[in-house]
Protein backbone atom coordinates (compact mmCIF):
# COMPACT_ATOMS: atom_id res chain seq x y z
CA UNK A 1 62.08 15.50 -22.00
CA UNK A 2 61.21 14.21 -25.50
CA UNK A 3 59.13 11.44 -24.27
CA UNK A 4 57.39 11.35 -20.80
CA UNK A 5 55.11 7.74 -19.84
CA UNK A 6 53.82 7.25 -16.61
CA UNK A 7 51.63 4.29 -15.76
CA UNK A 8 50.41 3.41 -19.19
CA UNK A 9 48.16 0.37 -18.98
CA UNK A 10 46.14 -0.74 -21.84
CA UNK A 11 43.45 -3.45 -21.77
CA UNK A 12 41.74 -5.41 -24.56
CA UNK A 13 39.05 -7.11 -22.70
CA UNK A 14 40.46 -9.49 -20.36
CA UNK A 15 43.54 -8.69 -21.86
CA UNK A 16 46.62 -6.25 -20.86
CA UNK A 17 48.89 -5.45 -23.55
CA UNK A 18 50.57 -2.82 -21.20
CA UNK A 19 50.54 -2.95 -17.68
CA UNK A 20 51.56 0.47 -15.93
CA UNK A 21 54.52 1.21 -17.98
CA UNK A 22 56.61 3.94 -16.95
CA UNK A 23 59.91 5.76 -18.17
CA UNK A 24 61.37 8.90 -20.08
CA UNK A 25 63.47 10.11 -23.19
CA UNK A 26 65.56 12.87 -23.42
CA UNK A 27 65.72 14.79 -26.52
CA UNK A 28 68.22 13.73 -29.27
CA UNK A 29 68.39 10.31 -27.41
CA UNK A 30 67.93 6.90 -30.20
CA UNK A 31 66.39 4.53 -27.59
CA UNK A 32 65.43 0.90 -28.90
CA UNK A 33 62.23 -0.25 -28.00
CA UNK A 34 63.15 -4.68 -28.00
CA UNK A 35 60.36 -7.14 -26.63
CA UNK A 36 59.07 -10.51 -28.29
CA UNK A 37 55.74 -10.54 -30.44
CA UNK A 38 52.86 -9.77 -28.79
CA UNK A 39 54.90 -8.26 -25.67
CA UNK A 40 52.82 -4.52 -26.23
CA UNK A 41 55.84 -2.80 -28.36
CA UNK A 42 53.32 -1.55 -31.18
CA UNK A 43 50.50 -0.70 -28.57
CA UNK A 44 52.85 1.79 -26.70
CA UNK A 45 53.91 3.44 -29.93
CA UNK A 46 49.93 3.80 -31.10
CA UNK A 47 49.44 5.23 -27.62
CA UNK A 48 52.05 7.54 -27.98
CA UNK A 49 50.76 8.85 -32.02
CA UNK A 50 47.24 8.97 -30.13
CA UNK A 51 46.44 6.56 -32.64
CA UNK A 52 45.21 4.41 -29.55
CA UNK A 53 44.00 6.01 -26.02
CA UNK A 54 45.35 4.08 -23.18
CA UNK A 55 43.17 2.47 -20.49
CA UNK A 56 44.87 4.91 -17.73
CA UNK A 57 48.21 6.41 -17.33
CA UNK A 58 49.67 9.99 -18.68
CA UNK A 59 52.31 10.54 -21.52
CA UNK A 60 53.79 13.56 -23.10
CA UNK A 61 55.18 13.87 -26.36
CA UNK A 62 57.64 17.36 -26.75
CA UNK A 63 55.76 18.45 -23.73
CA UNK A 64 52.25 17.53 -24.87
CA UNK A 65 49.62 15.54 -24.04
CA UNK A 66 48.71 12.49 -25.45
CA UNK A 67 45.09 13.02 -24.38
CA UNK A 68 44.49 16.10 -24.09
CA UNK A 69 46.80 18.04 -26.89
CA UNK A 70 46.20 15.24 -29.41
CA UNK A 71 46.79 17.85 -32.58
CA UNK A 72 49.99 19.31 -30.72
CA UNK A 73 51.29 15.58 -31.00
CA UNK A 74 50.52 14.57 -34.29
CA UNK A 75 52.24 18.14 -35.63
CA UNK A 76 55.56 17.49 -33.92
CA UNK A 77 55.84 13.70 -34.25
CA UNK A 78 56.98 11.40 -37.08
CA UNK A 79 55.41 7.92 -37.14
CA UNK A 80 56.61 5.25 -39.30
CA UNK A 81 54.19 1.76 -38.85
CA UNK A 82 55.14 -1.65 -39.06
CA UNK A 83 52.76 -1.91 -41.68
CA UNK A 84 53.24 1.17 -43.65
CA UNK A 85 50.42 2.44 -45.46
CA UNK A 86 50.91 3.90 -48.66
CA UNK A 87 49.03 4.66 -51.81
CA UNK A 88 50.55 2.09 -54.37
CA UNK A 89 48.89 4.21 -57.37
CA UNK A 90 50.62 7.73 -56.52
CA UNK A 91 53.92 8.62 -57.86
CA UNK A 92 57.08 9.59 -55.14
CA UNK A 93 56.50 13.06 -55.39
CA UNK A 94 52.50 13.07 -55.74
CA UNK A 95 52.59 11.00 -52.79
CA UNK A 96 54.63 13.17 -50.22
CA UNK A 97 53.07 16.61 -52.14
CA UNK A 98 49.77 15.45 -50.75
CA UNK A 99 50.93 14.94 -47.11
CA UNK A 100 53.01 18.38 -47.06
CA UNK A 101 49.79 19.97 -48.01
CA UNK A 102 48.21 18.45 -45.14
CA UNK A 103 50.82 19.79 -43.06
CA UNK A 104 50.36 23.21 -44.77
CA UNK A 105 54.71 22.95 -45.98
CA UNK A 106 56.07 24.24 -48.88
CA UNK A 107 56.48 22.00 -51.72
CA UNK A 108 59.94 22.69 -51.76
CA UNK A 109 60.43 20.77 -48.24
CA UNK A 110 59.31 17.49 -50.41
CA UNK A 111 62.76 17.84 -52.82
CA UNK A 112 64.54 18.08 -49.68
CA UNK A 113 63.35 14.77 -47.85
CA UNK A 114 63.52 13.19 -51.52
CA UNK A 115 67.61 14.20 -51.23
CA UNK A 116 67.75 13.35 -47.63
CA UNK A 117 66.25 9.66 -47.79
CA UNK A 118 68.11 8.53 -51.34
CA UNK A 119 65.11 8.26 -53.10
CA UNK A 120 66.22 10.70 -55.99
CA UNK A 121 67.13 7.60 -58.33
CA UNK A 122 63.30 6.52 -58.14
CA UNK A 123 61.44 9.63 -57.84
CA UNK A 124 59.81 9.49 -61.28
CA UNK A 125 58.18 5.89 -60.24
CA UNK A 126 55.18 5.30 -59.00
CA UNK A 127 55.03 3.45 -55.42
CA UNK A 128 53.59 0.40 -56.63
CA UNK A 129 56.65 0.15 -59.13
CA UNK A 130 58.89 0.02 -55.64
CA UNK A 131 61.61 -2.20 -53.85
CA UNK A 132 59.78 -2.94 -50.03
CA UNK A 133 63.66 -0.68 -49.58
CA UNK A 134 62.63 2.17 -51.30
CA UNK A 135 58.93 1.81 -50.11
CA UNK A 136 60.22 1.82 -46.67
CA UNK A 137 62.42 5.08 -48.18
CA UNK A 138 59.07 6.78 -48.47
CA UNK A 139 57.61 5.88 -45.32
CA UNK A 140 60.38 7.46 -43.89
CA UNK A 141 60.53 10.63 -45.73
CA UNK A 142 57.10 10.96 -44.92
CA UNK A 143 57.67 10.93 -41.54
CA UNK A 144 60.70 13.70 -41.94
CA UNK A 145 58.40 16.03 -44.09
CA UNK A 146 57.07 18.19 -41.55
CA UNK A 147 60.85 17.72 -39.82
CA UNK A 148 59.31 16.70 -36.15
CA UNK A 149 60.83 16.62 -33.07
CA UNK A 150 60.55 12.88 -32.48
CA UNK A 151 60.61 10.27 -35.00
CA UNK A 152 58.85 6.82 -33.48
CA UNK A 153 59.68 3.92 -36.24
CA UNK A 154 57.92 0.71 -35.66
CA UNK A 155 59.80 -1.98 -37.25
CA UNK A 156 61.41 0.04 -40.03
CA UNK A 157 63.57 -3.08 -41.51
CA UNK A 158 60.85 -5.88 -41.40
CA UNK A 159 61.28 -7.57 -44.98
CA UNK A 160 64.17 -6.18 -45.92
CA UNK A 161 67.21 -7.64 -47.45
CA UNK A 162 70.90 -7.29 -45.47
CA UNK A 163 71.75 -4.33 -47.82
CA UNK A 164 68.01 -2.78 -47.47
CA UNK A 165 68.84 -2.78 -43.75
CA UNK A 166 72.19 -1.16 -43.51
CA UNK A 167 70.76 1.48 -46.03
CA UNK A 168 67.71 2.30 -43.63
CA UNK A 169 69.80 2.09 -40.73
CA UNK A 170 72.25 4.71 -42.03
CA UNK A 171 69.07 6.87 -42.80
CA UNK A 172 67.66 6.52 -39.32
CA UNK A 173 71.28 7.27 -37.92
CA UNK A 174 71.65 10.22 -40.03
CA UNK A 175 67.78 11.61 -38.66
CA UNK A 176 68.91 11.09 -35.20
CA UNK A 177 71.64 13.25 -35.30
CA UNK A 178 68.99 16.33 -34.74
CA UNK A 179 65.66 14.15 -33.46
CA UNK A 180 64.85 11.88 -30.57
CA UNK A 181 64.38 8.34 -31.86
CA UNK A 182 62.24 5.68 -30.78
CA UNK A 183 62.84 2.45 -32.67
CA UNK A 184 61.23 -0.37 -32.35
CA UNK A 185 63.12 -3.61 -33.63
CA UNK A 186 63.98 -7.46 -33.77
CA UNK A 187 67.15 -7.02 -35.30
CA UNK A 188 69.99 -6.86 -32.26
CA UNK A 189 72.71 -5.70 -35.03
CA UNK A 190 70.90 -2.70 -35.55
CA UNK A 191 69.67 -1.56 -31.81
CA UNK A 192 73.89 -2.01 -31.56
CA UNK A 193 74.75 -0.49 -34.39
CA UNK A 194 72.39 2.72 -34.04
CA UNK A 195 70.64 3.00 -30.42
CA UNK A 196 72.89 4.79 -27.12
CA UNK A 197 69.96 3.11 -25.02
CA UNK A 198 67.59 0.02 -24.72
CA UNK A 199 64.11 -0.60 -23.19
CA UNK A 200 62.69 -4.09 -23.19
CA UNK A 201 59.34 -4.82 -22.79
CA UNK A 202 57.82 -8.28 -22.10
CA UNK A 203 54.16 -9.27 -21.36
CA UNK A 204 53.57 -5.89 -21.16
CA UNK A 205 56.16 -4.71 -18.12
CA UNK A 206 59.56 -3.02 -19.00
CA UNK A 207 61.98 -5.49 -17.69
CA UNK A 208 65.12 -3.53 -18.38
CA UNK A 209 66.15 0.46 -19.11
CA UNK A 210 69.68 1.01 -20.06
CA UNK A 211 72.60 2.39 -21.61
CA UNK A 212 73.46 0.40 -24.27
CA UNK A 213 76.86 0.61 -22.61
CA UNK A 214 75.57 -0.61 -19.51
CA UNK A 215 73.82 -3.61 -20.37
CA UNK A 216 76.64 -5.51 -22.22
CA UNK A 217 79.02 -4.68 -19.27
CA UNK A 218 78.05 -6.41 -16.08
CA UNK A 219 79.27 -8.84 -13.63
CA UNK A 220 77.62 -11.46 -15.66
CA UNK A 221 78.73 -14.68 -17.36
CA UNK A 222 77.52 -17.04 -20.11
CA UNK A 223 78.80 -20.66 -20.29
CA UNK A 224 77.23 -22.42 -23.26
CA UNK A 225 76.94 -26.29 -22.88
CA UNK A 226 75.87 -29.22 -25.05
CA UNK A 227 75.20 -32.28 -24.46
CA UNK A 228 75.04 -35.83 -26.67
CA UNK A 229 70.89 -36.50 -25.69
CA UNK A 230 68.86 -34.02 -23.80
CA UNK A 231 69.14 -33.56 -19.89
CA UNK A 232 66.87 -33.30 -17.20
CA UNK A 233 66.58 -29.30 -16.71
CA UNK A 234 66.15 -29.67 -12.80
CA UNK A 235 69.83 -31.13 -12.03
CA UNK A 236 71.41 -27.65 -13.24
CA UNK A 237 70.18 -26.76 -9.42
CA UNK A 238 73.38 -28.24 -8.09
CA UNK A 239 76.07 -25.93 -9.62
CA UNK A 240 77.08 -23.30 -7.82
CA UNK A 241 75.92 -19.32 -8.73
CA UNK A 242 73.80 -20.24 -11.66
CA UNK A 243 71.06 -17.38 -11.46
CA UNK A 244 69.41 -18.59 -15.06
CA UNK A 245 69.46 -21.45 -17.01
CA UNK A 246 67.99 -21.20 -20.72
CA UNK A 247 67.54 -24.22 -23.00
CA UNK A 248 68.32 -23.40 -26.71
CA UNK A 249 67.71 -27.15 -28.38
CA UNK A 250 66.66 -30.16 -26.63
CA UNK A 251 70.77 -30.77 -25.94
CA UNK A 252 71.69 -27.20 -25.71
CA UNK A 253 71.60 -24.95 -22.83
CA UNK A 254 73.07 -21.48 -21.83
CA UNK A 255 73.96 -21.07 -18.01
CA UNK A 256 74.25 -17.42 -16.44
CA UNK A 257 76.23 -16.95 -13.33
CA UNK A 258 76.31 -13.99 -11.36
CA UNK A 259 79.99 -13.74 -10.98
CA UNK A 260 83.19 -13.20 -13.01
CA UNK A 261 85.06 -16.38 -12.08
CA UNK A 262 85.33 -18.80 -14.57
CA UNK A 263 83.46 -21.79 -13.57
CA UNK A 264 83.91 -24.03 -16.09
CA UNK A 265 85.54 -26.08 -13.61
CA UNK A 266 82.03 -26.19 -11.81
CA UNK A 267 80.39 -27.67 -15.16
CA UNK A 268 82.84 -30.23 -15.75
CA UNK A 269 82.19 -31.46 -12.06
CA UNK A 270 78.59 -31.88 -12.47
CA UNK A 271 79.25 -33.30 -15.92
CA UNK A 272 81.11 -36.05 -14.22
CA UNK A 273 79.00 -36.07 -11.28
CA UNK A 274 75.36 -36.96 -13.26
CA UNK A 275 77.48 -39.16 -16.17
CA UNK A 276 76.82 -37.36 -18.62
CA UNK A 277 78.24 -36.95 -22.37
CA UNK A 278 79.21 -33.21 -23.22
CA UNK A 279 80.69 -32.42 -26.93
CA UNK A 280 80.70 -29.21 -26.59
CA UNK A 281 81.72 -26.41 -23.74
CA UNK A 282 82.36 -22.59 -24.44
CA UNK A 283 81.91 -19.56 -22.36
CA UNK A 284 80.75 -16.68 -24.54
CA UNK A 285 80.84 -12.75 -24.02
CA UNK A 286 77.22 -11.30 -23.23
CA UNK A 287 75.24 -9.95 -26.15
CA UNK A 288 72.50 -7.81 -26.03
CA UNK A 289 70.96 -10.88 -28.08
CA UNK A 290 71.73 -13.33 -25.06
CA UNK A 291 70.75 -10.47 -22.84
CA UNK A 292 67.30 -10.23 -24.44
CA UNK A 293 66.60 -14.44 -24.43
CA UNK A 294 67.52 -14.51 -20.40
CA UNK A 295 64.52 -10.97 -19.74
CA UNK A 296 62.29 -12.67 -21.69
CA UNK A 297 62.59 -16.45 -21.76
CA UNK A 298 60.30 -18.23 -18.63
């Protein structure tokens, strides 16, 4: 295993940003890490780059210890923060120099990660002089110089343009080809586009572990419904099989039903039953975006 967490709970005072989370990666897997703001997404990944301890539970990173091989972890893991710190004032190559001599690497390795993350066109600049793309670029390559076993990227495309995005999405692709992956993100596109498996995470419990596969293909369906003024949520409870009902807008709602029959028919009866006005009626395929609103909307 690449990843190992058992029981991770962290506490901030009366608060628990994790609360006995458990599950495991196996190497060369790209697993996205989804869950809204504030759900404990960054607080697992700073648990598991001992940046933070947690409050109890074990993890392993490549077969080490978060708490008790802390160096072991930081040597064979790449960690790219949501916020990613750099020195605006160093140039490309003075920048990732200094880290590879932290890491004790030749300086040759640096001209290799330069070539492998497309930063060759801006190498002479200094960071400051960046695109947030090409700063993001760096981040990156900083986090392939010492060419770890795991890669954990925390919201790699925040504040990036559409092209920015499919360029650092292609570059994470490309480093998972050889690395375990664990991506944290808000963009669905990309967990589709990149990840074989999803984990999401809300108020601090994993609510789902899956293929990526898996998820989108279930028994499941999704009739979307709108309405010409809003609508009393509690007379949904009449049609038949609805397991969740999620309001969108005031006059929009999406209705899950734990069965493959089409029952459409079903809302047009309880349209006509209640009296009220619908404009608009469509049953949808699940996405791993609709998938996500129905773990984590109350």
């Amino acid at each position: 295993m690449s990843i190992e967490v058992q029981l991770i709970s962290k506490v901030y005072g009366s608060q628990k940003a994790l609360d006995e989370v458990s599950f495991s990666i196996d190497k060369n897997e790209i697993v996205g890490f989804l869950g809204p703001n504030g759900a404990g997404k960054s607080t697992l990944m700073k648990i598991l780059t001992t940046y933070l301890e947690p409050t109890s539970g074990h993890a392993k990173v490549n077969g080490f210890s978060i708490q008790d091989q802390v160096v072991q972890v930081q040597k064979s893991v790449g960690y790219l923060p949501e916020h990613n710190p750099l020195y605006l004032e160093m140039y490309i190559r003075e920048y990732l120099r200094f880290h590879a001599a932290i890491y004790k690497i030749p300086k040759t390795r640096v001209e290799e990660v330069i070539l492998e993350t497309g930063l060759s066109p801006e190498a002479h600049k200094k960071i400051g002089q960046l695109s947030k793309g090409y700063r993001q670029r760096v981040g990156l390559a900083c986090a392939l110089l010492h060419n770890p076993e795991v890669l954990i990227l925390d919201e790699p495309s925040t504040g990036l343009d559409p092209n920015q995005i499919i360029e650092i999405r292609d570059l994470i692709k490309k480093s998972g080809k050889d690395k375990t992956v664990f991506l944290s993100t808000h963009i669905m596109q990309e967990v589709e586009a990149i990840c074989d498996r999803v984990i999401i995470i809300n108020q601090g419990k994993i609510v789902a572990d899956h293929k990526l596969s898996e998820l989108t293909q279930n028994q499941q369906q999704l009739i979307e419904v709108v309405f010409d003024s809003p609508v009393d949520k509690q007379l949904f409870n009449s049609i038949p099989k609805l397991s969740k009902l999620i309001q969108t807008t005031p006059t929009s709602f999406e209705l899950i039903f734990d069965t493959p029959e089409d029952m459409r028919s079903e809302v047009f009866e309880f349209v006509t039953t209640h009296q009220l006005k619908m404009i608009h009626l469509n049953r949808k395929q699940k996405t791993l975006e609709t998938i996500f609103r129905e773990l984590t909307t109350t």
